[in-house]
C-alpha atoms as a PDB file:
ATOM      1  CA  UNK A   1     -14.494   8.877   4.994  1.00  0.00           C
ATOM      2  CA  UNK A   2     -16.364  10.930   2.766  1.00  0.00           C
ATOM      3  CA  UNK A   3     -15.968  13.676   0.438  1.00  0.00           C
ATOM      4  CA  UNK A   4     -18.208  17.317  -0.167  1.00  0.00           C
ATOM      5  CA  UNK A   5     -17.624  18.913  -3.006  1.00  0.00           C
ATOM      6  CA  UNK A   6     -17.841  22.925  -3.172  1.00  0.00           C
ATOM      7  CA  UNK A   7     -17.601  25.049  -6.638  1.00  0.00           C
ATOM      8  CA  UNK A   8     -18.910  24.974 -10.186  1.00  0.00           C
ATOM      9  CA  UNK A   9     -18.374  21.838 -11.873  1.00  0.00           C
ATOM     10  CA  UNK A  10     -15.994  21.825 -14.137  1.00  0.00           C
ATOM     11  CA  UNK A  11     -13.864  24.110 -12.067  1.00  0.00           C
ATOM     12  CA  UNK A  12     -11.431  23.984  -9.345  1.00  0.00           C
ATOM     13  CA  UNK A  13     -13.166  24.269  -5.496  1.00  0.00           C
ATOM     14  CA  UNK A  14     -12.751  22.911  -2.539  1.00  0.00           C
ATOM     15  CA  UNK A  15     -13.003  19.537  -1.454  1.00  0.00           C
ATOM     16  CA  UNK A  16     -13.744  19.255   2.819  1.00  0.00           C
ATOM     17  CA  UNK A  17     -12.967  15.018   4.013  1.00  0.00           C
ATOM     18  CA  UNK A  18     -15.047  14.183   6.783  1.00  0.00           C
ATOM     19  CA  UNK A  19     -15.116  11.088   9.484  1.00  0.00           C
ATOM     20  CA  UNK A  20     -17.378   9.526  11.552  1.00  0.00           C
ATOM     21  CA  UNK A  21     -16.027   9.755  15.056  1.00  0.00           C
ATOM     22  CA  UNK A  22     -17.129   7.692  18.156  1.00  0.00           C
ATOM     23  CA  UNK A  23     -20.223   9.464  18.505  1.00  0.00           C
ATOM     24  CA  UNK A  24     -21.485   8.859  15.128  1.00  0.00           C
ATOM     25  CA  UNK A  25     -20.812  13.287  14.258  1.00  0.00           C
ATOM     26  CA  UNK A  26     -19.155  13.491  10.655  1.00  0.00           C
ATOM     27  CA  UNK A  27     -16.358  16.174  11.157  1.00  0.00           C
ATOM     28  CA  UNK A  28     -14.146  17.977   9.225  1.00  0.00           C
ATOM     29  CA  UNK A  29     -10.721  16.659   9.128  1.00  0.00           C
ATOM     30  CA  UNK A  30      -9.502  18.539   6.300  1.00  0.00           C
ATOM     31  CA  UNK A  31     -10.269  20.614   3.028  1.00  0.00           C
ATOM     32  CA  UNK A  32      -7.609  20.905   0.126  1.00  0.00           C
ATOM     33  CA  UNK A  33      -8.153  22.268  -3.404  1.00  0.00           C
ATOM     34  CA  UNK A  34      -9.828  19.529  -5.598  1.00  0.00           C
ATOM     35  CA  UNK A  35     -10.169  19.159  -9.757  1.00  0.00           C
ATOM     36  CA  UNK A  36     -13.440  16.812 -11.097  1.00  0.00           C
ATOM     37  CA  UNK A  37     -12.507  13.326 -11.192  1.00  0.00           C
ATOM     38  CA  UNK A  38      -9.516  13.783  -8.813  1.00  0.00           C
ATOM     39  CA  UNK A  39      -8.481  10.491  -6.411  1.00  0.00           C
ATOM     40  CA  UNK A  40      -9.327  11.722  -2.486  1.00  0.00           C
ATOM     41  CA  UNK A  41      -5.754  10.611  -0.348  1.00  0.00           C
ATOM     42  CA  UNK A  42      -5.932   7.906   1.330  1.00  0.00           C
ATOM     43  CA  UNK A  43      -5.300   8.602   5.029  1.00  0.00           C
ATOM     44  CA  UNK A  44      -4.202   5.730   7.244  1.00  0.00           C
ATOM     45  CA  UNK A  45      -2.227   7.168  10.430  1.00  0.00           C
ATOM     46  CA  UNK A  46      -5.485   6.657  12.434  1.00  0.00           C
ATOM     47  CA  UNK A  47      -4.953   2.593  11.368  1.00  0.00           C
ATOM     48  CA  UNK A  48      -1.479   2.170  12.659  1.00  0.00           C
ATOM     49  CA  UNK A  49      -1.923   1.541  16.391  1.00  0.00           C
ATOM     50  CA  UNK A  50      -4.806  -1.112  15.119  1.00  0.00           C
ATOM     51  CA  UNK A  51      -2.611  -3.264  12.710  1.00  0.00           C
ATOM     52  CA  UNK A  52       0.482  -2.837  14.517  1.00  0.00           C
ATOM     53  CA  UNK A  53      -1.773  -4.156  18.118  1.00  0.00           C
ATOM     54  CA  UNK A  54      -3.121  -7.117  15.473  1.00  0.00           C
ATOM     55  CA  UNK A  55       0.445  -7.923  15.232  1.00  0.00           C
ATOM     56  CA  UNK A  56       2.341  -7.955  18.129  1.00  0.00           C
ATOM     57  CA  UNK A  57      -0.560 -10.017  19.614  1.00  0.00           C
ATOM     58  CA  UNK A  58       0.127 -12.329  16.576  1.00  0.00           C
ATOM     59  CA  UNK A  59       3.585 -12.337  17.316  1.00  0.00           C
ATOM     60  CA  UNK A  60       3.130 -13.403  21.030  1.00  0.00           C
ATOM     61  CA  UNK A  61       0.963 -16.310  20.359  1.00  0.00           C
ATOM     62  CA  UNK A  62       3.419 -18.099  17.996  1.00  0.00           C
ATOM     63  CA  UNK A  63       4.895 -20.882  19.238  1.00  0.00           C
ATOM     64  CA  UNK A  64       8.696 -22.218  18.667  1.00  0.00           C
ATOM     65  CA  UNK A  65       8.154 -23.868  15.654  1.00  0.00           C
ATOM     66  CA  UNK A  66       5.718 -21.198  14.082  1.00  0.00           C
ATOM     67  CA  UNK A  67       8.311 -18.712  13.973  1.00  0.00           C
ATOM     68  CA  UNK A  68      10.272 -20.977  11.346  1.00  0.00           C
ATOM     69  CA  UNK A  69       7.362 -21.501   8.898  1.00  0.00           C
ATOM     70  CA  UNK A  70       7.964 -20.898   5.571  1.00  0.00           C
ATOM     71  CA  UNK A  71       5.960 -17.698   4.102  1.00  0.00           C
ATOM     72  CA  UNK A  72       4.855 -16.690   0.399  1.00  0.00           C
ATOM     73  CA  UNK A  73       8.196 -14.663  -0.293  1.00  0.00           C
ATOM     74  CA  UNK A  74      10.647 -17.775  -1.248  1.00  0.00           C
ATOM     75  CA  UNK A  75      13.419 -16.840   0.827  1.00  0.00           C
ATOM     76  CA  UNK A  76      11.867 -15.798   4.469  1.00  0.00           C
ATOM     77  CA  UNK A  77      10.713 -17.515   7.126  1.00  0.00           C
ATOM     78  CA  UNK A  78       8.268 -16.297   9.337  1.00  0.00           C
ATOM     79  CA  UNK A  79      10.944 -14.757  11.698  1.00  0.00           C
ATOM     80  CA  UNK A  80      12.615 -12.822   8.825  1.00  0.00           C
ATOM     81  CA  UNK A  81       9.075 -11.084   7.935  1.00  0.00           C
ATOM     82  CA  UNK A  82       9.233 -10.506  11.415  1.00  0.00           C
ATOM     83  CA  UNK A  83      12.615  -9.338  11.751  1.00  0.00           C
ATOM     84  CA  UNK A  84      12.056  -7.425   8.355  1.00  0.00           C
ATOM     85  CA  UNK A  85       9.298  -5.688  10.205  1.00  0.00           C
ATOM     86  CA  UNK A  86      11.103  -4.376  12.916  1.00  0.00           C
ATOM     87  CA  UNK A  87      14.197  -3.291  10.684  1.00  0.00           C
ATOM     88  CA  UNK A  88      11.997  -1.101   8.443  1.00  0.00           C
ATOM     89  CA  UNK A  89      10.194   0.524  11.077  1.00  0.00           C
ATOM     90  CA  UNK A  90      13.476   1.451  13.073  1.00  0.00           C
ATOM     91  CA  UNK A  91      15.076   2.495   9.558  1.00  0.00           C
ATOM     92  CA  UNK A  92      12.027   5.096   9.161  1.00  0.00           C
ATOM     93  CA  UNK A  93      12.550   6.687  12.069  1.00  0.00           C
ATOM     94  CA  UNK A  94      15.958   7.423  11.875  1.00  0.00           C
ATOM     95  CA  UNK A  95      16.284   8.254   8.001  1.00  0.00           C
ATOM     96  CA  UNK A  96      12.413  10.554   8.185  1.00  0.00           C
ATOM     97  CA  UNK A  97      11.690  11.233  12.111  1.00  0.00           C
ATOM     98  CA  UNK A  98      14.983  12.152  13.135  1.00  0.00           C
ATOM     99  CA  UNK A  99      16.830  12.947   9.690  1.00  0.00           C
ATOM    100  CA  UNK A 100      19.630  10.647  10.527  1.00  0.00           C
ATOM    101  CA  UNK A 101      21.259   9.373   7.523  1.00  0.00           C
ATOM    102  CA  UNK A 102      24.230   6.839   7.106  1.00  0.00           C
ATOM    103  CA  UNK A 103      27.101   7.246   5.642  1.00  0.00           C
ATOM    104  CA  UNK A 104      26.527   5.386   2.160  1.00  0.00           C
ATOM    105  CA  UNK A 105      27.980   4.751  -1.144  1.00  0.00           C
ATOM    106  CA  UNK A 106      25.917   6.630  -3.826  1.00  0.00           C
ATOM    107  CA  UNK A 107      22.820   4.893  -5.173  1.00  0.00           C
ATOM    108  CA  UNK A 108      22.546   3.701  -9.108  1.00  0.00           C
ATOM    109  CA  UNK A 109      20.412   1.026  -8.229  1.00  0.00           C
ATOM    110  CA  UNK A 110      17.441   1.452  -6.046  1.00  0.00           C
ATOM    111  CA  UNK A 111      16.115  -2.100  -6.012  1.00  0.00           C
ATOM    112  CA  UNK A 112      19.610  -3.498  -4.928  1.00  0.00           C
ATOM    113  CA  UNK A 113      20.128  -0.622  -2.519  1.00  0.00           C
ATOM    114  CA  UNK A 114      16.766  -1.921  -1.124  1.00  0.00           C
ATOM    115  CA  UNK A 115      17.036  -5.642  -1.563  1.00  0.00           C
ATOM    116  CA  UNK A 116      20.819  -5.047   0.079  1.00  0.00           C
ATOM    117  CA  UNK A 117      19.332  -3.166   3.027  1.00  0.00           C
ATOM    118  CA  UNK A 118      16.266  -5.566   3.824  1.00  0.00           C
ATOM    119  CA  UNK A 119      18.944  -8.795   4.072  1.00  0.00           C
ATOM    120  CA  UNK A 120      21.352  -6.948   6.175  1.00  0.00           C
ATOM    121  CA  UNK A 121      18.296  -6.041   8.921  1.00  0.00           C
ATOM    122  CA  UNK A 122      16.575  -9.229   8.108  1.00  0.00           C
ATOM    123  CA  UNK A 123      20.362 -10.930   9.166  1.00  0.00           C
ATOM    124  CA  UNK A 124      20.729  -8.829  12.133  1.00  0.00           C
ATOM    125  CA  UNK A 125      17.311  -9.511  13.748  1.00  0.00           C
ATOM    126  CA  UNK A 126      16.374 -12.618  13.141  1.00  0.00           C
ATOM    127  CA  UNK A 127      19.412 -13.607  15.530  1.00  0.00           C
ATOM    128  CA  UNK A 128      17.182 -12.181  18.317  1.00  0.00           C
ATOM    129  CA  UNK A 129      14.848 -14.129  20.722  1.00  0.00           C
ATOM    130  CA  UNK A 130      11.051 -14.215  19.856  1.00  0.00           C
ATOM    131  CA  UNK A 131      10.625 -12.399  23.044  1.00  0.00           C
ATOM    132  CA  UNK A 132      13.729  -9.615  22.632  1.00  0.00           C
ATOM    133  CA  UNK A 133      12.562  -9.048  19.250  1.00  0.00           C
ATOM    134  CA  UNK A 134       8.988  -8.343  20.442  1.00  0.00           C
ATOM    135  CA  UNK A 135       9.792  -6.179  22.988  1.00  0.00           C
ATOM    136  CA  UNK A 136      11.554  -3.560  20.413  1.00  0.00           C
ATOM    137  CA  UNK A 137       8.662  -4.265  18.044  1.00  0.00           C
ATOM    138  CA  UNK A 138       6.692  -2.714  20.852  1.00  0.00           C
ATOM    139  CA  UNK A 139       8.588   0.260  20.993  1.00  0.00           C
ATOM    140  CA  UNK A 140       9.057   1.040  17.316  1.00  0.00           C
ATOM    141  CA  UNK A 141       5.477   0.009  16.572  1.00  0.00           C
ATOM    142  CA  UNK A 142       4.210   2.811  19.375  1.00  0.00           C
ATOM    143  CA  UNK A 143       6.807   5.286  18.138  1.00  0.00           C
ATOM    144  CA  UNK A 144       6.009   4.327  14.220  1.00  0.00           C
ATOM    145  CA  UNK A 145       2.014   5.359  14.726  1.00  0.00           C
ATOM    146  CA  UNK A 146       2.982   8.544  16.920  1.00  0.00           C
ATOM    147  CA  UNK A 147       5.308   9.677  14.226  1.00  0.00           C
ATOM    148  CA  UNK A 148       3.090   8.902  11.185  1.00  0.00           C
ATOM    149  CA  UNK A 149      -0.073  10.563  13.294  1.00  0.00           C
ATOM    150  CA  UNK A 150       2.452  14.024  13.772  1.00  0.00           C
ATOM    151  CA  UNK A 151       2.817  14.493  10.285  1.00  0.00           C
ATOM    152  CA  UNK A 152       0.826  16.679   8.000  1.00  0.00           C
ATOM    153  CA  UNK A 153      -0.720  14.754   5.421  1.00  0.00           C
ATOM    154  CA  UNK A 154      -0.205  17.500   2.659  1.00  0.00           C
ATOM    155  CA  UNK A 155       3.566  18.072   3.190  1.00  0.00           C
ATOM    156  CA  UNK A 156       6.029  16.978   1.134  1.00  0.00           C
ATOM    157  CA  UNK A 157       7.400  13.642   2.163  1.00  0.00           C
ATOM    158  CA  UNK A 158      10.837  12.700   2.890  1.00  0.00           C
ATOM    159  CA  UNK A 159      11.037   9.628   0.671  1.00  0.00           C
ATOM    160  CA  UNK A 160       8.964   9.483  -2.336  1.00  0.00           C
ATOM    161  CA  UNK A 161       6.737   6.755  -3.324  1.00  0.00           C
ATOM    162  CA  UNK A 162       8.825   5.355  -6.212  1.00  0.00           C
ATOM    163  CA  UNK A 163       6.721   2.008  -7.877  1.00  0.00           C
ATOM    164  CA  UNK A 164       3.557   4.875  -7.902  1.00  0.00           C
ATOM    165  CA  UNK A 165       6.530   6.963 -10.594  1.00  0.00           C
ATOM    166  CA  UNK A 166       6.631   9.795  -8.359  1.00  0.00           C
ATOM    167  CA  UNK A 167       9.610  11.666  -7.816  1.00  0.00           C
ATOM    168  CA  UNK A 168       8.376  13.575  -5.192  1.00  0.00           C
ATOM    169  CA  UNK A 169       5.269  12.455  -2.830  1.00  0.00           C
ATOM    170  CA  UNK A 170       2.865  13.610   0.332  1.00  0.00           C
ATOM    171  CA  UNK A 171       3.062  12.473   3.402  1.00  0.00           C
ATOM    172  CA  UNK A 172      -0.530  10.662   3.173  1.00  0.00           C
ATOM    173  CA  UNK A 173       0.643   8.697   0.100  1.00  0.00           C
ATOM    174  CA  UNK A 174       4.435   7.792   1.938  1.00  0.00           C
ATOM    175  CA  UNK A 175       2.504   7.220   5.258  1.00  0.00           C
ATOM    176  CA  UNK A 176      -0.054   5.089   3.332  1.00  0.00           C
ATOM    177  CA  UNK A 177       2.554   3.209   1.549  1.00  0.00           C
ATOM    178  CA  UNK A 178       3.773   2.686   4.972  1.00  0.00           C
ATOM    179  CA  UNK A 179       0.892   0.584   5.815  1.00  0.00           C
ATOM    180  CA  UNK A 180       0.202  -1.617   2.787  1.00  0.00           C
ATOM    181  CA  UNK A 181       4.319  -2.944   3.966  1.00  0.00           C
ATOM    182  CA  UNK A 182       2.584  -3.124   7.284  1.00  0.00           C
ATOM    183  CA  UNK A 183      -0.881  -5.173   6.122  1.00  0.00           C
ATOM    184  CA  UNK A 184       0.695  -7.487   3.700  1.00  0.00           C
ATOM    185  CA  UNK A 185       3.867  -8.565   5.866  1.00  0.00           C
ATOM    186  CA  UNK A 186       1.554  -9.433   8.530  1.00  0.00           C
ATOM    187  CA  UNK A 187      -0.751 -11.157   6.133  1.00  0.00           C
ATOM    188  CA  UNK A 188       1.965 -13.201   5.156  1.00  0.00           C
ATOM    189  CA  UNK A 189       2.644 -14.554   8.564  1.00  0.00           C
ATOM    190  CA  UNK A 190      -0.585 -15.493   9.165  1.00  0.00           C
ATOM    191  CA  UNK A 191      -1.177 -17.740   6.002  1.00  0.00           C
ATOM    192  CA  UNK A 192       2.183 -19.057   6.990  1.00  0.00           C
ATOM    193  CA  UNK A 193       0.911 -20.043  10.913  1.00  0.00           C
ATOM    194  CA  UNK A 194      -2.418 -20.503   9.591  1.00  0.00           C
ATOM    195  CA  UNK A 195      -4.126 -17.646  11.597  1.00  0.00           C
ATOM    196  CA  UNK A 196      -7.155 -15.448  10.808  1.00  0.00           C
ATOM    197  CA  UNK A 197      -6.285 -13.248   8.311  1.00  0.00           C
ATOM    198  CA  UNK A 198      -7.091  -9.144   8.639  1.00  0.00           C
ATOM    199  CA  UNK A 199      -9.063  -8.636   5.083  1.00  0.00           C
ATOM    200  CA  UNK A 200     -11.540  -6.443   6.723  1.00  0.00           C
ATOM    201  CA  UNK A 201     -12.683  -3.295   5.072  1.00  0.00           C
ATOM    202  CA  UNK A 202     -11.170  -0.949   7.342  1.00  0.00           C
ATOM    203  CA  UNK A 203      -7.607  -2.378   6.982  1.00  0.00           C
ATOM    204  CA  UNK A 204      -7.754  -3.819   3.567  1.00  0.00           C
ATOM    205  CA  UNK A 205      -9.218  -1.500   1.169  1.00  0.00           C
ATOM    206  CA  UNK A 206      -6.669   1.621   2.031  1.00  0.00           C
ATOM    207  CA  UNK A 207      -4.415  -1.091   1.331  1.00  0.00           C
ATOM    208  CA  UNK A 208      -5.710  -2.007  -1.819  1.00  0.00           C
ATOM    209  CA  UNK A 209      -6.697   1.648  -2.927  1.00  0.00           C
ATOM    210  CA  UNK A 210      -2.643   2.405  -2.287  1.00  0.00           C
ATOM    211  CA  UNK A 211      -1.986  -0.517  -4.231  1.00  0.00           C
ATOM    212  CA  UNK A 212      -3.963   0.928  -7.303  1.00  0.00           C
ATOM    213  CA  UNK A 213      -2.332   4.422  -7.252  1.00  0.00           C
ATOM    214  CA  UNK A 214       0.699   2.331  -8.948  1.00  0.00           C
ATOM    215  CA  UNK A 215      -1.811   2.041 -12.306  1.00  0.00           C
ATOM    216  CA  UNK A 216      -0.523   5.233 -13.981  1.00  0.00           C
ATOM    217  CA  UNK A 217       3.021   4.505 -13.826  1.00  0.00           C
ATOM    218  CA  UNK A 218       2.541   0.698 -14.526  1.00  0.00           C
ATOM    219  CA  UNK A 219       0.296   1.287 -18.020  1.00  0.00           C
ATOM    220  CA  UNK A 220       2.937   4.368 -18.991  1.00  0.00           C
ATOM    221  CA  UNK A 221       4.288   2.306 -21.977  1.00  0.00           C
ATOM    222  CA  UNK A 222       0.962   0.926 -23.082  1.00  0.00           C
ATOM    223  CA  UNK A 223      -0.195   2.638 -25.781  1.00  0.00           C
ATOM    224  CA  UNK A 224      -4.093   3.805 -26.676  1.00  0.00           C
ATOM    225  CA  UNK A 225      -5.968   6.427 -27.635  1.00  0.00           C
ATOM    226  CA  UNK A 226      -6.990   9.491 -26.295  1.00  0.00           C
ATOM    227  CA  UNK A 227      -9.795   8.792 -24.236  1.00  0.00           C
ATOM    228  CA  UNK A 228      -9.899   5.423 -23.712  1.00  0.00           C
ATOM    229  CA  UNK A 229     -11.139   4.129 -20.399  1.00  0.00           C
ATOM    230  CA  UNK A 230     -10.272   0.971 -18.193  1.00  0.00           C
ATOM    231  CA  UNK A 231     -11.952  -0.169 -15.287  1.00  0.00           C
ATOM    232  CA  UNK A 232     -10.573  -2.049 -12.783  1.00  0.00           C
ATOM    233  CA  UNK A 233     -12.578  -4.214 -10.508  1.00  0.00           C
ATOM    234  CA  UNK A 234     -11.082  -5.901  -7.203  1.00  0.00           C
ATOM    235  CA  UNK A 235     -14.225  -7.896  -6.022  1.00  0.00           C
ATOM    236  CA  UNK A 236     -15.573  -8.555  -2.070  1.00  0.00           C
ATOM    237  CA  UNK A 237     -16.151  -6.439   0.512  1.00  0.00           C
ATOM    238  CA  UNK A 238     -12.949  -4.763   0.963  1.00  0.00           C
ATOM    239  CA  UNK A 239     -12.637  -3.678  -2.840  1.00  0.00           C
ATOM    240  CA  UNK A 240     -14.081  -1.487  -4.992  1.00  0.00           C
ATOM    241  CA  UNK A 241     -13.759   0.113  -8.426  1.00  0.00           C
ATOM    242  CA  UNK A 242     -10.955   2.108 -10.144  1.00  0.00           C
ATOM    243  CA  UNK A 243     -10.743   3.734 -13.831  1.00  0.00           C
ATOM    244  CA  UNK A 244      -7.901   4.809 -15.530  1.00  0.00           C
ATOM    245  CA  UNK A 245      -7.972   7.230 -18.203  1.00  0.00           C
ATOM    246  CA  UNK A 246      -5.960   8.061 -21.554  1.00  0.00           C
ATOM    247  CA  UNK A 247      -5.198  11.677 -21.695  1.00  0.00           C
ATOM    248  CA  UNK A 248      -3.083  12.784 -24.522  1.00  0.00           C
ATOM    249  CA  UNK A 249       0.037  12.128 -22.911  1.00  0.00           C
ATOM    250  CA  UNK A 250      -0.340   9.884 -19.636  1.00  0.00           C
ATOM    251  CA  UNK A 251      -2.356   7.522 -18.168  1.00  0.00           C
ATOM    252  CA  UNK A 252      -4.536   9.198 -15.539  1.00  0.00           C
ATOM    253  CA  UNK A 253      -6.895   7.845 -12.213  1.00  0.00           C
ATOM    254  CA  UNK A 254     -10.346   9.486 -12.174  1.00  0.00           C
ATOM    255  CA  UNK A 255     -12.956   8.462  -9.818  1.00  0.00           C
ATOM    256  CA  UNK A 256     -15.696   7.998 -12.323  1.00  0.00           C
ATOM    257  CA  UNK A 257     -16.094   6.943 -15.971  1.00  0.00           C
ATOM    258  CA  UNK A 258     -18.354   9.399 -18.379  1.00  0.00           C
ATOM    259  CA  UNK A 259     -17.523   6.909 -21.534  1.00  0.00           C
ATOM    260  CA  UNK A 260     -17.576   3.106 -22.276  1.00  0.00           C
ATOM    261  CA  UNK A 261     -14.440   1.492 -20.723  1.00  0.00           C
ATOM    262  CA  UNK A 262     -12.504  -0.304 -23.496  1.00  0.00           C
ATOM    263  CA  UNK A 263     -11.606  -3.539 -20.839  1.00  0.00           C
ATOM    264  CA  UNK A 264     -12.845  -4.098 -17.370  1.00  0.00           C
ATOM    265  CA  UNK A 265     -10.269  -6.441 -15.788  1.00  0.00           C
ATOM    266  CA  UNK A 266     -11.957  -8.328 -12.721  1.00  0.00           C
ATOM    267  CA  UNK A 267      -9.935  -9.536  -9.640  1.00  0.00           C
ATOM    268  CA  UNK A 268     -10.292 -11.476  -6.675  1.00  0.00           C
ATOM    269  CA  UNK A 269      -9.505  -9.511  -3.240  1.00  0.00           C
ATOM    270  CA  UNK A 270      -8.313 -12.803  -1.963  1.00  0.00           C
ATOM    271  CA  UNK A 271      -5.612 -12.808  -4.335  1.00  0.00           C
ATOM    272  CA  UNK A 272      -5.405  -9.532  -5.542  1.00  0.00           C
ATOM    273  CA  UNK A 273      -2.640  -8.271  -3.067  1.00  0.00           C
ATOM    274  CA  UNK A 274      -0.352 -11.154  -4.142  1.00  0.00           C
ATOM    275  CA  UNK A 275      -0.313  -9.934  -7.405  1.00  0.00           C
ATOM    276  CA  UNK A 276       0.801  -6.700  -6.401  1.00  0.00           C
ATOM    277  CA  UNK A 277       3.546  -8.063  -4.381  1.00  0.00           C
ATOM    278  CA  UNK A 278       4.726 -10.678  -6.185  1.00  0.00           C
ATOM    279  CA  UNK A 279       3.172 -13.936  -3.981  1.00  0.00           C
ATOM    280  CA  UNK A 280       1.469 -15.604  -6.872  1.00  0.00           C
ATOM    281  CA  UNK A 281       2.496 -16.677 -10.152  1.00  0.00           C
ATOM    282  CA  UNK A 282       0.645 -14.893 -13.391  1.00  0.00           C
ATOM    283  CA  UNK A 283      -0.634 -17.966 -14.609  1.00  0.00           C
ATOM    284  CA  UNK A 284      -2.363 -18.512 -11.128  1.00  0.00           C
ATOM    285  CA  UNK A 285      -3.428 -14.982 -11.392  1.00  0.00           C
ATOM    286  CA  UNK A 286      -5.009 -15.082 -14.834  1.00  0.00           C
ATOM    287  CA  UNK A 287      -6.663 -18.055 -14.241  1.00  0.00           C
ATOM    288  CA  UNK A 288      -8.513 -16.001 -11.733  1.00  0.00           C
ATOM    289  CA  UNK A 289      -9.020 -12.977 -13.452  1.00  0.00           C
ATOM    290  CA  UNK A 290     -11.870 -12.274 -15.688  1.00  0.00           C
ATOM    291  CA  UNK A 291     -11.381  -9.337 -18.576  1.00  0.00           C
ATOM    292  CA  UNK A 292     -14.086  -8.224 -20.405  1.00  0.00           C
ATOM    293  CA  UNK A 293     -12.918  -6.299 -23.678  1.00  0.00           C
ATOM    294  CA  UNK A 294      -9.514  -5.408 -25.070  1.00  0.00           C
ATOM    295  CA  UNK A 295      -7.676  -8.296 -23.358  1.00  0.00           C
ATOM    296  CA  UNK A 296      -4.468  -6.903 -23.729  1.00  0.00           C
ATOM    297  CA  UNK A 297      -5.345  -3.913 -22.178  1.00  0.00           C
ATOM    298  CA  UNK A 298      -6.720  -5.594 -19.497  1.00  0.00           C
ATOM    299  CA  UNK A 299      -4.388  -8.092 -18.085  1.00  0.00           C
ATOM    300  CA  UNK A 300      -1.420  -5.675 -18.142  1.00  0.00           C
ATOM    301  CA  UNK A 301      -2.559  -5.077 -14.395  1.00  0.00           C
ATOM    302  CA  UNK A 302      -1.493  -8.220 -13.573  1.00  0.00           C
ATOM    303  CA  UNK A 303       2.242  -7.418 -14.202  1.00  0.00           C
ATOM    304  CA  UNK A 304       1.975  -3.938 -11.537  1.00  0.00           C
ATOM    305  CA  UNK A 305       4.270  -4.160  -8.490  1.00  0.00           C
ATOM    306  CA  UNK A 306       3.454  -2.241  -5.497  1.00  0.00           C
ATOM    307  CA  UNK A 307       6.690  -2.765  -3.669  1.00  0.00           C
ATOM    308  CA  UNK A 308      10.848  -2.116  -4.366  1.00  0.00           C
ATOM    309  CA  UNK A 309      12.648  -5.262  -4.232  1.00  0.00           C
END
């Protein structure tokens, strides 16, 4: 996808997103009002039937004993990532597609809320056969891309992306949150079976760009001056580059640096999405990560979470 730019510098205009399609013809998929520096969205409804075809045919070729491999999150198997999978994707429907909501006890905690819900629907499916539980994947997988390919990527979203500090998102960032649950669950069952993994750039860096959306909210307590610049590096094929600015009172993303970046913070992509789920260990992660400048500045990266729970 790429971007044109309309307008004065300096000034609002209009910003048109285009895609190759089959052919090879860049068209117009959509124009929305743009400021210099602003982040493009990150559209990923086009990706769902992909990764979710990637993993029911994973799911198929496991065999008995696969399915009770331990995975990188301590307390699931791979048949509770699976079962997790299918229990999210159901619970989306319901609560955005069809507005259903639960009767519920009110919520003062939204990580246990979270946590509580995952174990329940991790409890309930995992009790299913391999093949019963991959013939409803099937059907919420179909009726998960349909839904998320519906909505208008500029409306306001039903659930807002909360480790990002929003309190109130668009449906590209909530549909593209969507997907990094859908990427790195799957990832995590194939390490586990030992199966190719799907770090390609077409799946992996929307992933990763999501992931990096979390920056201003993670860096809100870290202090520096006005104008100071970070750059973020996640290296290989599917990564790319991402700079965070100091405004006077927040943290800000900008897709280009005009001044001399006070820490560039360099990360693996091969490990990069287990820091940002919590599936590695910070000392494993710094000993991979290279900083160049204010240290401190730097590393805080490695403590962002791009999940609830």
């Amino acid at each position: 996808m790429i971007a044109v730019d309309t307008g004065v510098p300096g000034q609002p205009g209009f910003r048109k997103y285009r895609r190759g399609n089959a052919d090879g013809i860049s068209e117009i998929i959509f124009t929305v009002m743009s400021q210099d520096h602003q982040l493009p969205p990150i559209l990923t409804a086009h990706l769902f039937p992909k990764i979710e075809g990637l993993l029911l045919d994973l799911l198929r070729s496991l065999t008995p004993g696969e399915w009770e491999l331990q995975t990188l999150a301590p307390k699931w198997k791979v048949k509770d990532v699976a079962a997790h999978l299918l229990d999210t994707q159901l619970r989306k429907l319901s609560l955005a597609r069809d507005g259903y909501f639960p009767p519920a006890p009110p919520v003062t905690d939204l990580t246990a809320f979270i946590n509580q819900l995952n174990q329940e629907g991790v409890t309930l499916y995992r009790r299913l056969s391999a093949p019963v539980l991959i013939s409803l994947m099937e059907l919420a997988s179909r009726e998960s891309a349909a839904y998320h390919a519906s909505r208008d990527p500029f409306a306001p979203a039903a659930f807002a992306v909360s480790w990002a500090g929003e309190e109130t998102s668009l449906n590209w960032f909530d549909t593209a949150r969507e997907f990094t649950e859908r990427w790195h669950h799957q990832q995590q069952i194939r390490e586990a079976a030992n199966r190719p993994g799907i770090a390609t750039p077409e799946l992996y860096h929307p992933v990763l760009d999501c992931f990096m959306r979390a920056l201003p909210h993670s860096y809100r307590n870290i202090p520096a001056d006005t104008g100071t610049v970070l750059e973020f590096e996640i290296s290989g094929d599917c990564g790319g580059v991402w700079w965070l600015h100091r405004d006077p009172t927040a943290w800000r993303l900008i897709d280009r640096a005009e001044a001399q970046t006070a820490a560039k913070t360099t990360i693996p992509q091969e490990i990069a999405w287990r820091i940002f789920t919590k599936g590695i260990d910070r000392e494993s992660a710094v000993a991979q990560t290279r900083i160049q400048g204010d240290s401190q500045l730097g590393l805080h990266i490695l403590s962002m979470k791009a999940i609830v729970g």
